[in-house]
C-alpha atoms as a PDB file:
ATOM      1  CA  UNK A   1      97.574  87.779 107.511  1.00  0.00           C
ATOM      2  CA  UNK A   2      95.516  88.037 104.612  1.00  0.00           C
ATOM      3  CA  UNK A   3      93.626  90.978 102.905  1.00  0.00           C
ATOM      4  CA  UNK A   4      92.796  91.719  99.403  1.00  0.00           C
ATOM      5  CA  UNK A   5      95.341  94.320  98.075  1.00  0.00           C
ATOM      6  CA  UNK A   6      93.878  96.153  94.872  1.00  0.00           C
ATOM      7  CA  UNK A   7      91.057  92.927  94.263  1.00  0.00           C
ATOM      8  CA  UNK A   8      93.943  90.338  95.001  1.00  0.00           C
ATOM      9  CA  UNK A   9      94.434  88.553  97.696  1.00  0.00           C
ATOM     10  CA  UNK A  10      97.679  89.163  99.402  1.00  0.00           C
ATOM     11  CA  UNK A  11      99.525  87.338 102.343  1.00  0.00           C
ATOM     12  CA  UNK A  12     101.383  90.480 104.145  1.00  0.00           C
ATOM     13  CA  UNK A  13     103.558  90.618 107.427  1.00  0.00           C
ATOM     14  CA  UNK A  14     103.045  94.257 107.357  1.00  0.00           C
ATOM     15  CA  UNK A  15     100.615  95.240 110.828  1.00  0.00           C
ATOM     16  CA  UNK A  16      99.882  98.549 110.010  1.00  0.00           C
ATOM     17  CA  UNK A  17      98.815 100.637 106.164  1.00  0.00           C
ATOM     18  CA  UNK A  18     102.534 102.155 106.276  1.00  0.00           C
ATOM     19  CA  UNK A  19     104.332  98.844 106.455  1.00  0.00           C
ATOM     20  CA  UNK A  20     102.147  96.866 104.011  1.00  0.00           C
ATOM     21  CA  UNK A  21     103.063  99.730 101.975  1.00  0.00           C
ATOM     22  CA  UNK A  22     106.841  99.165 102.141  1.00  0.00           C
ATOM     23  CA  UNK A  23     106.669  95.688 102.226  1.00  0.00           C
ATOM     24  CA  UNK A  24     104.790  96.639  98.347  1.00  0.00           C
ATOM     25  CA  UNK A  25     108.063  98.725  97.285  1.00  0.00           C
ATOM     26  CA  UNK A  26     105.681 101.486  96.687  1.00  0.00           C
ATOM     27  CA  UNK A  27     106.643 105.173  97.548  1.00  0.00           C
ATOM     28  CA  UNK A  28     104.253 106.773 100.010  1.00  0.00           C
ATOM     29  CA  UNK A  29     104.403 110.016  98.176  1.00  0.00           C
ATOM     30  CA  UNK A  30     102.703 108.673  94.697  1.00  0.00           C
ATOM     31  CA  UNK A  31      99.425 106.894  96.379  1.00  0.00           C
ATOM     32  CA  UNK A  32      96.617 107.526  97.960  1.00  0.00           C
ATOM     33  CA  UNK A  33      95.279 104.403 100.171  1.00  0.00           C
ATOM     34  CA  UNK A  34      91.720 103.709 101.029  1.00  0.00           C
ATOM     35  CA  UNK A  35      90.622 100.515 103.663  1.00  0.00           C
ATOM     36  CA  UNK A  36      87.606  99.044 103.623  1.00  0.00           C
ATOM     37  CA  UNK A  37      85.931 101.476 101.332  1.00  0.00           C
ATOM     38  CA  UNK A  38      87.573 104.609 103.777  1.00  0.00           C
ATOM     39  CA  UNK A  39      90.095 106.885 102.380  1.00  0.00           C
ATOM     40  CA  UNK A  40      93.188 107.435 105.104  1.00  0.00           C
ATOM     41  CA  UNK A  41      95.356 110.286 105.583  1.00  0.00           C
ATOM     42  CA  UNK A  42      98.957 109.520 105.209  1.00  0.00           C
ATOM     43  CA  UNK A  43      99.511 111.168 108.577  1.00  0.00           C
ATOM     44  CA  UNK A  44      97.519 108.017 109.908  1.00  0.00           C
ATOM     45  CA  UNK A  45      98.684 105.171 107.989  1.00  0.00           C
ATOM     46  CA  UNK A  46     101.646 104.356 110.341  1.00  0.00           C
ATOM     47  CA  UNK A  47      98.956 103.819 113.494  1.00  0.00           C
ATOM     48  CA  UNK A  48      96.783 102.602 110.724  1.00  0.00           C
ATOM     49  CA  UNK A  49      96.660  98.857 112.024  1.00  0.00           C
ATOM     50  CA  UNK A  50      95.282  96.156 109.505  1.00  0.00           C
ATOM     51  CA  UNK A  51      93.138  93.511 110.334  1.00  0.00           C
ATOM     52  CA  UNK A  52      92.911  89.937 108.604  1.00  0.00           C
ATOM     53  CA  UNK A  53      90.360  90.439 105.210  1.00  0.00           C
ATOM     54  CA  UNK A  54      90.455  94.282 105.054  1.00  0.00           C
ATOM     55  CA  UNK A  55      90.214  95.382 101.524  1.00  0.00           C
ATOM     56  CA  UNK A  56      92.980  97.787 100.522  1.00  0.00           C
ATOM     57  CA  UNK A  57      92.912  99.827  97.888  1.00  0.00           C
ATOM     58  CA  UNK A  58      96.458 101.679  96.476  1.00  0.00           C
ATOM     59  CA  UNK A  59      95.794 104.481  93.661  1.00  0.00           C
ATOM     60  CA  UNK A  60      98.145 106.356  92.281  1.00  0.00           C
ATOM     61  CA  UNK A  61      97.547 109.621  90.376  1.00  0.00           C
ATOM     62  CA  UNK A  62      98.745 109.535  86.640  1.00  0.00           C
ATOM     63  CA  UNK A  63      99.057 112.974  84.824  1.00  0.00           C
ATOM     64  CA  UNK A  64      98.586 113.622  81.626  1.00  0.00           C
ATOM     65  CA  UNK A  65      97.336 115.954  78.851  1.00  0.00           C
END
């Protein structure tokens, strides 16, 4: 399926948030993700199912001084 991944396309397998995240080698713990303009709770994102053009957004936090 396709989506647009952080204003790229991407062509995922993944169904759901949490497996497009793995499929992205990205740890869980560092990001925050947000579909179609709606932040989701990590509790969610393994029912989370993803549907061909969503627009996902990944941020992660950087710290700094």
């Amino acid at each position: 399926m396709q989506i647009l991944l952080n204003g790229q396309p991407v062509q995922t397998k993944g169904r759901t948030l949490h497996a497009l995240i793995v499929e992205q080698d990205i740890v869980p713990e560092t990001i925050v993700a947000e579909v179609n303009l709606q932040l989701i709770k990590q509790e969610h994102w393994q029912q989370y199912v993803l549907h061909q053009g969503d627009t996902v957004e990944l941020l992660s936090f950087v710290g700094g001084g």
